[in-house]
N, C-alpha and C. Protein backbone atom coordinates (compact mmCIF):
# COMPACT_ATOMS: atom_id res chain seq x y z
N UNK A 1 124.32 92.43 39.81
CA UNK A 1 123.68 91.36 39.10
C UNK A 1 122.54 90.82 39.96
N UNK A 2 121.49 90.26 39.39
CA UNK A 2 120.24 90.11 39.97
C UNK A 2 120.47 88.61 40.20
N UNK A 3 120.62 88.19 41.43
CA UNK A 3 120.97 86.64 41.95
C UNK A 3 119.81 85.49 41.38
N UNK A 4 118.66 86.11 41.12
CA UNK A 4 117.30 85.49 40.19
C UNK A 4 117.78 85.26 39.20
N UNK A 5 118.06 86.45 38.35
CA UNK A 5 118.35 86.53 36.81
C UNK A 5 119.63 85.15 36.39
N UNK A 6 120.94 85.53 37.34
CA UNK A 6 121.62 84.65 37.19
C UNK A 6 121.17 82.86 37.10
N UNK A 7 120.59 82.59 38.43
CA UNK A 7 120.21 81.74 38.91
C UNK A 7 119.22 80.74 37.45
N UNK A 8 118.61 81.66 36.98
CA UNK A 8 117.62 81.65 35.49
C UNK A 8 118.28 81.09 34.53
N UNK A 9 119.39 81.77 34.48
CA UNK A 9 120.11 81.44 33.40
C UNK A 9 121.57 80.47 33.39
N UNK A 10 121.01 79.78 34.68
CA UNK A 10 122.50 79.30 34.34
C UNK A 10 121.83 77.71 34.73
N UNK A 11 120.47 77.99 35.29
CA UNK A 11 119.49 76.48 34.81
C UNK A 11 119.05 76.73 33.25
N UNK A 12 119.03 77.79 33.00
CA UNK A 12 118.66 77.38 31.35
C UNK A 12 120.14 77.30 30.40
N UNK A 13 120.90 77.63 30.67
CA UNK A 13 122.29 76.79 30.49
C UNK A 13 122.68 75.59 30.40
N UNK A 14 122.66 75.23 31.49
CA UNK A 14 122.66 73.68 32.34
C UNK A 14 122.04 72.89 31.23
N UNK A 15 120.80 73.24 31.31
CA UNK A 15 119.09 72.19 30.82
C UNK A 15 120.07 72.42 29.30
N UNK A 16 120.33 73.52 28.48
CA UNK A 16 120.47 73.53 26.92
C UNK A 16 121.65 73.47 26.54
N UNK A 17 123.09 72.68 27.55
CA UNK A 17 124.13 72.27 27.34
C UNK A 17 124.40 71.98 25.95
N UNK A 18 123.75 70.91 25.74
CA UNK A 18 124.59 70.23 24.14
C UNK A 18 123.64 71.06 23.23
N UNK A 19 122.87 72.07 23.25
CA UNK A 19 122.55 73.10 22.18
C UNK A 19 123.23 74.01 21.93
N UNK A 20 123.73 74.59 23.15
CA UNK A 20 124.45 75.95 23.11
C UNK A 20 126.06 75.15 22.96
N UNK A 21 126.51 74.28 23.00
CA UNK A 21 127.56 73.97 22.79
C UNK A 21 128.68 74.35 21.51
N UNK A 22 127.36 74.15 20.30
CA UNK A 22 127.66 74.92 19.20
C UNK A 22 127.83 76.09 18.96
N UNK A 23 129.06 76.37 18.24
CA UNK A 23 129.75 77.57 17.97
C UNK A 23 128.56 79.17 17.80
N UNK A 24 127.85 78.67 16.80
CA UNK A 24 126.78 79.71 16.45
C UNK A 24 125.48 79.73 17.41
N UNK A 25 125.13 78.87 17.90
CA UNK A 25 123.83 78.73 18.84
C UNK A 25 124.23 79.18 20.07
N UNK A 26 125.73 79.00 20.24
CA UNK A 26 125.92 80.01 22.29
C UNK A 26 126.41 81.22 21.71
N UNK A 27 126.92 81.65 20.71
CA UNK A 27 127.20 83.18 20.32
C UNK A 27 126.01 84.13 20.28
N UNK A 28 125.02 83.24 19.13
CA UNK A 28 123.85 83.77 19.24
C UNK A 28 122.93 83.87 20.47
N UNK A 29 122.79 82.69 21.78
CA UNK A 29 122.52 83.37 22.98
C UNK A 29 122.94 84.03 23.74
N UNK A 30 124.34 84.02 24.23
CA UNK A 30 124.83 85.22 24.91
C UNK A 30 124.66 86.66 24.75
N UNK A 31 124.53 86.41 23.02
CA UNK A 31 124.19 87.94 21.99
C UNK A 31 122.92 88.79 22.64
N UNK A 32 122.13 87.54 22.56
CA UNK A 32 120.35 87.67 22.94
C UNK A 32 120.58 88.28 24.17
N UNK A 33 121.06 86.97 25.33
CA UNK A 33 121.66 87.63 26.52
C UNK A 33 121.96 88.83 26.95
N UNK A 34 123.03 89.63 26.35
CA UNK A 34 123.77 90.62 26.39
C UNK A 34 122.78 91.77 26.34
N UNK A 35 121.90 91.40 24.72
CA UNK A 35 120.89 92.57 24.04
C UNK A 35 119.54 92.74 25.29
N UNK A 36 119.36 91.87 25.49
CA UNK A 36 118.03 91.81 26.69
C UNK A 36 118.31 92.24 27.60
N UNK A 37 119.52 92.42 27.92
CA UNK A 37 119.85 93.02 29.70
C UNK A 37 120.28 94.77 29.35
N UNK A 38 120.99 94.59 28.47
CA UNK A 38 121.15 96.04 27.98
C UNK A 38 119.77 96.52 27.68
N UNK A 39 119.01 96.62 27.36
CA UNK A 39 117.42 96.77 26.95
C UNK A 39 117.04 97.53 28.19
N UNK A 40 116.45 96.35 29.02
CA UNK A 40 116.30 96.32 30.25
C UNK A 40 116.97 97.52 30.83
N UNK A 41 118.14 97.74 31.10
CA UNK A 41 118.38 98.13 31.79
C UNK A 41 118.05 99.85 31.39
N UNK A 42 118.23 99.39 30.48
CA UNK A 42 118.61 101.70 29.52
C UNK A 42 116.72 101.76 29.57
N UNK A 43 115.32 100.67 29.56
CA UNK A 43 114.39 101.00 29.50
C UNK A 43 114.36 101.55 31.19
N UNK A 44 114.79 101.01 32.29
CA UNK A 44 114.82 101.31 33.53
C UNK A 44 115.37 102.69 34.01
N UNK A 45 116.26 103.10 33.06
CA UNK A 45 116.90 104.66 33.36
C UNK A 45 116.07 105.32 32.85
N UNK A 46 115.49 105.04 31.55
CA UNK A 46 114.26 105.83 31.10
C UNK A 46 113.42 106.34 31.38
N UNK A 47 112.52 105.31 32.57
CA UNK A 47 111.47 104.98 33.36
C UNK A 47 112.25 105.92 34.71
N UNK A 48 112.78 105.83 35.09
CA UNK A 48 113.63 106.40 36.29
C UNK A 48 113.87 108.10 35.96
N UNK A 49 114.42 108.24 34.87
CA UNK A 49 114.49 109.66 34.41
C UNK A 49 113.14 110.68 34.35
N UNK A 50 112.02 109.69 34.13
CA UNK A 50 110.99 110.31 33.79
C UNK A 50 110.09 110.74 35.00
N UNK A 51 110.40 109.35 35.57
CA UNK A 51 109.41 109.51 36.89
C UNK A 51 110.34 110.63 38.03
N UNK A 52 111.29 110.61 38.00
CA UNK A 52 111.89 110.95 38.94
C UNK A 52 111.81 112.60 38.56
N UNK A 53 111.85 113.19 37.51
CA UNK A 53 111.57 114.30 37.35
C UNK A 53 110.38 115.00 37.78
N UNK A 54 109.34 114.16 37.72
CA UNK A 54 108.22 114.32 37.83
C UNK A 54 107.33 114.36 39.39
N UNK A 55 108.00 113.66 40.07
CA UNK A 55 107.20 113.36 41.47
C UNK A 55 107.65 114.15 42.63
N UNK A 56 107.25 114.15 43.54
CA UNK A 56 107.44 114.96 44.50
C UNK A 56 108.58 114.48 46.08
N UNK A 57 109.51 114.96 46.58
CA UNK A 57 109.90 114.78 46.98
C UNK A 57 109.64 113.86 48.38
N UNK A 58 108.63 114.53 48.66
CA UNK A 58 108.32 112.97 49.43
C UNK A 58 107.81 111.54 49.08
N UNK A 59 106.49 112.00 47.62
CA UNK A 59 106.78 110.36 47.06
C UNK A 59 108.29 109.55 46.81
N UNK A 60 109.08 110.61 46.17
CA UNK A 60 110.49 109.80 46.23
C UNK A 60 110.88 108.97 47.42
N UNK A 61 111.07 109.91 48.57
CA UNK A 61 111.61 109.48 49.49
C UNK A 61 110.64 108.12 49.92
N UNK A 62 109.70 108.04 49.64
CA UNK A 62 108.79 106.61 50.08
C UNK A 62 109.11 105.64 49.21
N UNK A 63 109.33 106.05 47.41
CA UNK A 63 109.67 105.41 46.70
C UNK A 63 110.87 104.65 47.07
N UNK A 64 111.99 105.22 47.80
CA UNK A 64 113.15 104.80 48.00
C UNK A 64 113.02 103.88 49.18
N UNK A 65 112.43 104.34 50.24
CA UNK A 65 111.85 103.15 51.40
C UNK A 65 111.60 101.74 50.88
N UNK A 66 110.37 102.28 50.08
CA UNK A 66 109.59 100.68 49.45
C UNK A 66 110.27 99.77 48.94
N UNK A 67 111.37 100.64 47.96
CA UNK A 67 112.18 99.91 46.86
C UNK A 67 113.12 99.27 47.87
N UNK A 68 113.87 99.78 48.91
CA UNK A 68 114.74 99.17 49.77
C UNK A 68 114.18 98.47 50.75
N UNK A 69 112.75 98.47 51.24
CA UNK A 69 112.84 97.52 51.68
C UNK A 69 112.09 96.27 51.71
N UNK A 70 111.91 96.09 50.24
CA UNK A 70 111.85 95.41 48.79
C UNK A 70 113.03 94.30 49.14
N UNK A 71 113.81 95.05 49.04
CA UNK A 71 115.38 94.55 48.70
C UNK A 71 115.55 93.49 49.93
N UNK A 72 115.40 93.92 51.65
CA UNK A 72 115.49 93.72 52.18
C UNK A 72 115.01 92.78 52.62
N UNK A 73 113.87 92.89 52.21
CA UNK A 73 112.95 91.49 52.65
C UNK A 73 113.33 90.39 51.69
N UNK A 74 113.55 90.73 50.55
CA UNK A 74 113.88 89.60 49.48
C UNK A 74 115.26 88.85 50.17
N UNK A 75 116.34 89.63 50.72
CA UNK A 75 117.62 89.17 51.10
C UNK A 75 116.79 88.45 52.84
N UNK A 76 116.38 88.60 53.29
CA UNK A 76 115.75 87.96 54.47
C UNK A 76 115.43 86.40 53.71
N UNK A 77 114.62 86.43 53.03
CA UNK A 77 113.70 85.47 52.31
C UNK A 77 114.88 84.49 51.91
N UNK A 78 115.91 84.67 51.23
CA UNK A 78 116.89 84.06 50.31
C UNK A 78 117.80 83.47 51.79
N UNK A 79 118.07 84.40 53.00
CA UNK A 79 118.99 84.12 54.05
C UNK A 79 118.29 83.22 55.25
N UNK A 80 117.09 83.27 55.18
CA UNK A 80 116.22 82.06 56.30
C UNK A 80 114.82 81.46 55.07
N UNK A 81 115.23 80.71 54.40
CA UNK A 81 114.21 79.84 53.92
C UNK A 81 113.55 79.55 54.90
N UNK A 82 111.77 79.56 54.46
CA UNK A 82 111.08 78.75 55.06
C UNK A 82 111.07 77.17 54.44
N UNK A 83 110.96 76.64 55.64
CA UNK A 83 110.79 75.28 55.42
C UNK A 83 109.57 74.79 54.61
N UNK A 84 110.08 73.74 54.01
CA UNK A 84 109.38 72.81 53.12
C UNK A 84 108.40 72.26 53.69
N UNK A 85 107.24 72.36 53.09
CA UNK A 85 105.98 71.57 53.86
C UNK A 85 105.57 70.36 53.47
């Protein structure tokens, strides 16, 4: 789970408490919820299937660098905030 994504949605939760409270208005967002991440995700295998067939083994292997250390720096970022100015 994407600690952003969560984080997103559980202030837009919070903020739309007594909307989603109702029976049909939190069924129908979680629904939305559910449908948007599933989306997402099967468009990302798509995108992944395609490219990945396609490129060359060392772009991959850089691809996989970048993407990880993507990751890495983001978990740095989240584990030493910079201070507030």
């Amino acid at each position: 789970m994407n600690p952003t994504t969560a984080l997103y949605f559980a202030a837009l939760t919070t903020a739309q408490g007594a909307t989603l409270r109702a029976g049909a208005a939190g069924a129908a967002f979680l629904a939305g919820v559910a449908l948007a991440s599933l989306l997402w995700q099967q468009t990302l295998v798509v995108i992944g299937t395609f490219a990945g067939s396609r490129i060359s083994p060392t772009a991959r292997t850089w691809t996989f660098r970048l993407g990880y250390g993507l990751v890495a720096a983001y978990a740095l970022k989240i584990a030493f905030p910079l201070p507030a100015l």
